[in-house]
N, C-alpha and C. Protein backbone atom coordinates (compact mmCIF):
# COMPACT_ATOMS: atom_id res chain seq x y z
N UNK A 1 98.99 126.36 143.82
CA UNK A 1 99.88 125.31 144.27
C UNK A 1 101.15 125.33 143.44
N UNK A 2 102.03 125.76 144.20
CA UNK A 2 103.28 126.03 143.45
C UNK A 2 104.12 124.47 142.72
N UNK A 3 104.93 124.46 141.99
CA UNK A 3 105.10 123.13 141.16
C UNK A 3 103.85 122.10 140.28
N UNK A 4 102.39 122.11 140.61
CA UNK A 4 101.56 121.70 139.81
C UNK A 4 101.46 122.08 138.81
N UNK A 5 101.50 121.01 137.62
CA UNK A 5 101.06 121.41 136.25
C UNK A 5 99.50 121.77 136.28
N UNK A 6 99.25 123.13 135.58
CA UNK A 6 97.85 123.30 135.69
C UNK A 6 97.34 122.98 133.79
N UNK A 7 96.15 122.62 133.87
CA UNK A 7 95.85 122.71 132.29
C UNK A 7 94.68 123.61 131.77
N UNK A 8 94.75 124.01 130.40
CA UNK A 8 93.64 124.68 130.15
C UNK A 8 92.59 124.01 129.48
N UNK A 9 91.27 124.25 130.39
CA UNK A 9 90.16 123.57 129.28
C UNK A 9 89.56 124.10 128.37
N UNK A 10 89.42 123.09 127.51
CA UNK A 10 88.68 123.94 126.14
C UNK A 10 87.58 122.74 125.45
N UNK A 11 86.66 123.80 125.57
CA UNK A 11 85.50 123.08 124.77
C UNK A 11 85.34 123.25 123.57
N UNK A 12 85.21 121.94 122.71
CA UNK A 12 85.43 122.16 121.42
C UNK A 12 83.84 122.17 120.78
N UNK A 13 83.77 122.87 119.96
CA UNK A 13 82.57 123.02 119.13
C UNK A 13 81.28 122.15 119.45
N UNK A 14 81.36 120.64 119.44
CA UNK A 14 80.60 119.70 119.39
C UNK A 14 80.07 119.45 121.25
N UNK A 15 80.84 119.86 122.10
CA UNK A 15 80.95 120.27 123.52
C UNK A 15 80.00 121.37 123.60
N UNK A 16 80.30 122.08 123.21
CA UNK A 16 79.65 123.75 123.23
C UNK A 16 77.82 123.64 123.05
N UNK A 17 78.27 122.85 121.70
CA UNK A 17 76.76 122.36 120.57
C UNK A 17 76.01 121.55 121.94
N UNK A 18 76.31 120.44 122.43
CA UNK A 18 76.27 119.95 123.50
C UNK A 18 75.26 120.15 124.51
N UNK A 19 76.03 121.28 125.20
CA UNK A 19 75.69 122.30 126.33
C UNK A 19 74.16 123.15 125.65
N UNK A 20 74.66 123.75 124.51
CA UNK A 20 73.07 124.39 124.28
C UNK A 20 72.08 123.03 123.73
N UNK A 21 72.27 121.61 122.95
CA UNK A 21 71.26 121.35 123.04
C UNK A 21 70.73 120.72 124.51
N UNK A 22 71.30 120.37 125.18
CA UNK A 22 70.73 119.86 126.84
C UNK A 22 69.98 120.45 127.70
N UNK A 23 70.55 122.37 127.28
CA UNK A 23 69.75 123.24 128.36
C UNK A 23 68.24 123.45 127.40
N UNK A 24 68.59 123.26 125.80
CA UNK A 24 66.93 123.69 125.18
C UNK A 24 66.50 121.67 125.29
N UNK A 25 66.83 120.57 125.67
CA UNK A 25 66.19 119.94 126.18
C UNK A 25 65.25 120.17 127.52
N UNK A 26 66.00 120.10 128.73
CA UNK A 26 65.81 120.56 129.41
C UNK A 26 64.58 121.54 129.67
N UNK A 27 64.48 122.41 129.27
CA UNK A 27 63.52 123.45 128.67
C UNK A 27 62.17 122.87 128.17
N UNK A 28 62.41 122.18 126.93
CA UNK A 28 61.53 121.44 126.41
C UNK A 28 60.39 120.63 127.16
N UNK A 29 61.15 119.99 128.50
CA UNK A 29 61.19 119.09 129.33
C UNK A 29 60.35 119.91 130.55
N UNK A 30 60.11 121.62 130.33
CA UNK A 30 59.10 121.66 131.08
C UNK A 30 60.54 122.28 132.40
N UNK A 31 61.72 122.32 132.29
CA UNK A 31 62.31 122.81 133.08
C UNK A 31 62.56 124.07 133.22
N UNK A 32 62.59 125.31 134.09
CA UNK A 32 62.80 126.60 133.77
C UNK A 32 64.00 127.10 133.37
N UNK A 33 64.07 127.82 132.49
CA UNK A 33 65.01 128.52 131.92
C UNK A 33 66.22 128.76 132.77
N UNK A 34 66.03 129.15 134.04
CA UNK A 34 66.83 129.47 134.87
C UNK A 34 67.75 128.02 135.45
N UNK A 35 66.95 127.11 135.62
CA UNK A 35 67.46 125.96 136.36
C UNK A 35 68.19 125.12 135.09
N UNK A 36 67.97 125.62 133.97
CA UNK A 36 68.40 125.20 132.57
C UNK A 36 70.09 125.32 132.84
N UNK A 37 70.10 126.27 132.78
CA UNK A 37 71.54 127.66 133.26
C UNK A 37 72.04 127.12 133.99
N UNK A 38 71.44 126.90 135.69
CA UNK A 38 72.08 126.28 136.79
C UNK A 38 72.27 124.84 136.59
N UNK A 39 72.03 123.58 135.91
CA UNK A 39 72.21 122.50 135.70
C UNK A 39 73.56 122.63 134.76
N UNK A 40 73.81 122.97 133.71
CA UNK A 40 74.92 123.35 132.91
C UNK A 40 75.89 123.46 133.37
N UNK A 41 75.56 125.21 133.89
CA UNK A 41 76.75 125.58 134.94
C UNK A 41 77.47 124.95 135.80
N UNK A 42 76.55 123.46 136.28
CA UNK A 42 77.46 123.04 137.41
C UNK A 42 78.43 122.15 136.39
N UNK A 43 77.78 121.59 135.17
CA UNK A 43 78.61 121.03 134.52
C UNK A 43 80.35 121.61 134.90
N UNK A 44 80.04 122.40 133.88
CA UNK A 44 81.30 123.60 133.71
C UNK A 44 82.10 123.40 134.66
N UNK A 45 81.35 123.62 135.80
CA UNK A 45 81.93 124.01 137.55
C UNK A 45 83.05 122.62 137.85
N UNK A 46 82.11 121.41 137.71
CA UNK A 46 82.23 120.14 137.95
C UNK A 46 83.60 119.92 137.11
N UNK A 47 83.86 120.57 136.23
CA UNK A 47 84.87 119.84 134.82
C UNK A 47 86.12 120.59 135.53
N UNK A 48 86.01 121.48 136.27
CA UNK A 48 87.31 122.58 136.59
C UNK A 48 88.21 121.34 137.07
N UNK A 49 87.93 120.62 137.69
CA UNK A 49 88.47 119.64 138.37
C UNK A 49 89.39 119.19 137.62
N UNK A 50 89.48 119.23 136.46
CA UNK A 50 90.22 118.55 135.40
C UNK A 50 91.78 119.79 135.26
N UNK A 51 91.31 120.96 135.82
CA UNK A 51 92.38 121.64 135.66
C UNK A 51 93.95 121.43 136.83
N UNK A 52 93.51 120.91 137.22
CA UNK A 52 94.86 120.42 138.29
C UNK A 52 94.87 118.77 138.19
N UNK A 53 93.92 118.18 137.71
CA UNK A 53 93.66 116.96 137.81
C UNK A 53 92.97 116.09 136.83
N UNK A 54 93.77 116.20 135.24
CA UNK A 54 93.42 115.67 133.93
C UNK A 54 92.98 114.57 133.88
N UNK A 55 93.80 113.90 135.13
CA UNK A 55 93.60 112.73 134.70
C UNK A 55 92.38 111.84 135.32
N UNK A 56 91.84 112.84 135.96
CA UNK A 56 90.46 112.62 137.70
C UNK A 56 89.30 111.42 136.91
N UNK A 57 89.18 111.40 135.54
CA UNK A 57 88.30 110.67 134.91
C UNK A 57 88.70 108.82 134.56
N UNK A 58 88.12 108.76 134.11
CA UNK A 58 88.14 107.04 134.01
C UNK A 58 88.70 106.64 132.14
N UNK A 59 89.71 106.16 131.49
CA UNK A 59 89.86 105.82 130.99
C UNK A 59 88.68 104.91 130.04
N UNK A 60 88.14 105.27 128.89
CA UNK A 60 86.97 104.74 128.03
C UNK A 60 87.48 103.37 128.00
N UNK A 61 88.47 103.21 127.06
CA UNK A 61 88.76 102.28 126.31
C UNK A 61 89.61 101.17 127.62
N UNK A 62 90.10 101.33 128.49
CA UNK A 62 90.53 100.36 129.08
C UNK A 62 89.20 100.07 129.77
N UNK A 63 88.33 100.64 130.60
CA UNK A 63 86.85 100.35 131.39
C UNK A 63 86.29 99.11 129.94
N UNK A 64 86.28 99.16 128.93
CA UNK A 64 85.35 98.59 127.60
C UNK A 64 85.74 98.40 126.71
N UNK A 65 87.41 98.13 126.94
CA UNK A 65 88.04 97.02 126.13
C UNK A 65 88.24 97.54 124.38
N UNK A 66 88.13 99.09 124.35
CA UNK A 66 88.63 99.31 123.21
C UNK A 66 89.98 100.71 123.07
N UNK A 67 90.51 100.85 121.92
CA UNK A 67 91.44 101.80 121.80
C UNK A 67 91.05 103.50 121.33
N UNK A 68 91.16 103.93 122.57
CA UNK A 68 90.94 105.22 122.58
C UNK A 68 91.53 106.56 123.07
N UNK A 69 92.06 107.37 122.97
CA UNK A 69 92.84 108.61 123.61
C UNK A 69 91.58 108.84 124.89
N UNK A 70 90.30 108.91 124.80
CA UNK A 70 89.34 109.39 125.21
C UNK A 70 89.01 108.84 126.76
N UNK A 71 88.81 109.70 128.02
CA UNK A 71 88.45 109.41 129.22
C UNK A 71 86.91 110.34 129.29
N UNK A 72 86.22 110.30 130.30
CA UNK A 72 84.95 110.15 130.52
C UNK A 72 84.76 110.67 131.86
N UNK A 73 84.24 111.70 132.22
CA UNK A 73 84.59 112.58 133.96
C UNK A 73 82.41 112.48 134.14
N UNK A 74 82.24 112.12 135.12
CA UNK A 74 81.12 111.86 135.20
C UNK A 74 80.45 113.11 135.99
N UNK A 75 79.58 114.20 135.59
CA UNK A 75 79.40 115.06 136.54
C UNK A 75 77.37 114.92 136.34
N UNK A 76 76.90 114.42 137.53
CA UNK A 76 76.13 114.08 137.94
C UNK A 76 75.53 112.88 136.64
N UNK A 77 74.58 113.65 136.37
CA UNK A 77 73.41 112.35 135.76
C UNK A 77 74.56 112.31 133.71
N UNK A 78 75.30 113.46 133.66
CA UNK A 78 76.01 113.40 132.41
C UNK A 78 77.71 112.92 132.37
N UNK A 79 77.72 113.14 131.22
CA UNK A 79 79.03 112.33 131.10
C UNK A 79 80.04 112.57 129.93
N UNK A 80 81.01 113.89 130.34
CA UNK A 80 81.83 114.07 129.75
C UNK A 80 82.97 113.51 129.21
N UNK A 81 82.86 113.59 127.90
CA UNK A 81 84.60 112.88 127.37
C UNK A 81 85.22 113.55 126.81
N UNK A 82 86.49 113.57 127.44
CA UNK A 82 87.58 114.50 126.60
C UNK A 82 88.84 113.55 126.49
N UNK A 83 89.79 114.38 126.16
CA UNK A 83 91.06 113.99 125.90
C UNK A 83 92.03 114.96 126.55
N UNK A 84 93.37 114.32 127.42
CA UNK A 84 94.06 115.11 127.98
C UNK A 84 95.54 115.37 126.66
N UNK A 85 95.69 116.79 126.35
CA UNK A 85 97.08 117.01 125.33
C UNK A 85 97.81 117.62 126.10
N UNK A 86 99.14 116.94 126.67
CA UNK A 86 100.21 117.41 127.03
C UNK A 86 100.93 118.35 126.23
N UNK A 87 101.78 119.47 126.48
CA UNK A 87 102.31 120.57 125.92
C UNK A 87 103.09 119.96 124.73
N UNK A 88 102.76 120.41 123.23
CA UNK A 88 103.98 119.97 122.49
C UNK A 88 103.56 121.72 121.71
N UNK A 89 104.78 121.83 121.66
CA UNK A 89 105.20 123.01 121.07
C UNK A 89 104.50 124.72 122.06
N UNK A 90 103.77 125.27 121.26
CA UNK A 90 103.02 126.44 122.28
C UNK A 90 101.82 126.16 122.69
N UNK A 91 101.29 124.99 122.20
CA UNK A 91 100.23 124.80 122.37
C UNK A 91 99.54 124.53 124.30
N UNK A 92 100.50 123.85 125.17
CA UNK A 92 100.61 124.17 126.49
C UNK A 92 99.68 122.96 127.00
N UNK A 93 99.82 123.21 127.87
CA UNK A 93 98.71 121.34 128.40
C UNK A 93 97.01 121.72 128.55
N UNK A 94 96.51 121.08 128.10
CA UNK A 94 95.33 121.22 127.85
C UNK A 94 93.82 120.04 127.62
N UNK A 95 93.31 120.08 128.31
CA UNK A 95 91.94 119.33 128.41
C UNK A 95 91.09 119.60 127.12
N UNK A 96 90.83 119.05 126.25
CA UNK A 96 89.71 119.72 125.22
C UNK A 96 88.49 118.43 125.95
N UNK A 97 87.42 119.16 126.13
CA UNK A 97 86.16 118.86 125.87
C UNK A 97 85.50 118.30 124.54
N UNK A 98 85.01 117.19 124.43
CA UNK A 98 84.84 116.99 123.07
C UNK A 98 83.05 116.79 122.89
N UNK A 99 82.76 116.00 124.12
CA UNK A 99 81.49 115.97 124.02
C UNK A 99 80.82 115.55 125.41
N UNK A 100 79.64 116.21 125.56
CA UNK A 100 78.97 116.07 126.50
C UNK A 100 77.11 115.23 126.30
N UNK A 101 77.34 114.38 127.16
CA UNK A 101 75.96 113.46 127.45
C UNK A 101 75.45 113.03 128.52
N UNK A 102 74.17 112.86 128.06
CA UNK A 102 73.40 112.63 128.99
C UNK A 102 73.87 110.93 129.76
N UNK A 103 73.96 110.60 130.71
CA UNK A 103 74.51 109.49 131.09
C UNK A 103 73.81 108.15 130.50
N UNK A 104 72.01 108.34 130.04
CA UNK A 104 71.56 107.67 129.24
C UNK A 104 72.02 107.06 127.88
N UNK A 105 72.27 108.12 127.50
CA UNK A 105 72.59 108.42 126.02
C UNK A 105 73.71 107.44 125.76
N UNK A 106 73.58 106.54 124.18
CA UNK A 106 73.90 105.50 124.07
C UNK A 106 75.46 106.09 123.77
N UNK A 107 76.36 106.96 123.96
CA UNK A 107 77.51 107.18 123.26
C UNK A 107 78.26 106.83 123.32
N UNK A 108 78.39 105.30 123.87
CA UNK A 108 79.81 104.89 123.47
C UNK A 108 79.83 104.43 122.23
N UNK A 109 78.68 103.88 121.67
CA UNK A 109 78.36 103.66 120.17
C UNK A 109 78.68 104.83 119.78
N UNK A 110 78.58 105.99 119.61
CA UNK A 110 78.96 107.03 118.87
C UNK A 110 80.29 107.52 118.73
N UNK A 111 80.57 106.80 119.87
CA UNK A 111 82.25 107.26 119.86
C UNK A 111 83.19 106.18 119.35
N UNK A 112 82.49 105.34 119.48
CA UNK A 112 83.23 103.61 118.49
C UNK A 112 82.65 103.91 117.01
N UNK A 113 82.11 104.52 116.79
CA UNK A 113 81.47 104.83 115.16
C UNK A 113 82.21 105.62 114.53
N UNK A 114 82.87 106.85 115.25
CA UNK A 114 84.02 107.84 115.10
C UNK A 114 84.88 107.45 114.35
């Protein structure tokens, strides 16, 4: 799409960490290795969305009333939060991934603890 800003995503360490502990949950959980892979993957798949469309997620801190850079892209039962960085210097526009959860998982406490 010619004139769209596109962005690059990047998963940062604790994202990454993330992804492998969910699929060796998962696993744990009696799920096959393979469907481990394919649950993930759609993650991944699901987040592309963010590359034409940073902003496709829901704002944390205005939804729950606190101050945060951080939005929240919901891809199925989990629940990604990143932060969108507009280009300053070479760095170029970019989505970082910061962390990924289970939609259970208590983390907005973890991210107000931050």
């Amino acid at each position: 799409m010619e004139g769209q800003t596109q962005y690059h995503i990047i998963y940062l360490a604790p994202a990454q960490r993330d992804l492998l502990r969910l699929k060796a949950f998962l696993m744990d959980g009696g799920v096959t290795p393979l469907r481990a892979r394919e649950i993930t993957k759609d993650i991944v798949v699901s987040l592309r969305i963010l590359i034409n469309n940073p902003h496709a997620g829901y704002r944390i801190g205005g939804k729950y009333g606190f101050s945060t850079p951080y939005r929240a892209f919901i891809c199925g039962k989990y629940v990604a939060v990143y932060e969108v960085l507009d280009a300053e210097g070479d760095g170029g526009n970019r989505v970082e991934i910061r962390r990924i959860y289970h939609g259970r998982e208590d983390y907005l406490n973890q991210l107000i603890e931050k």
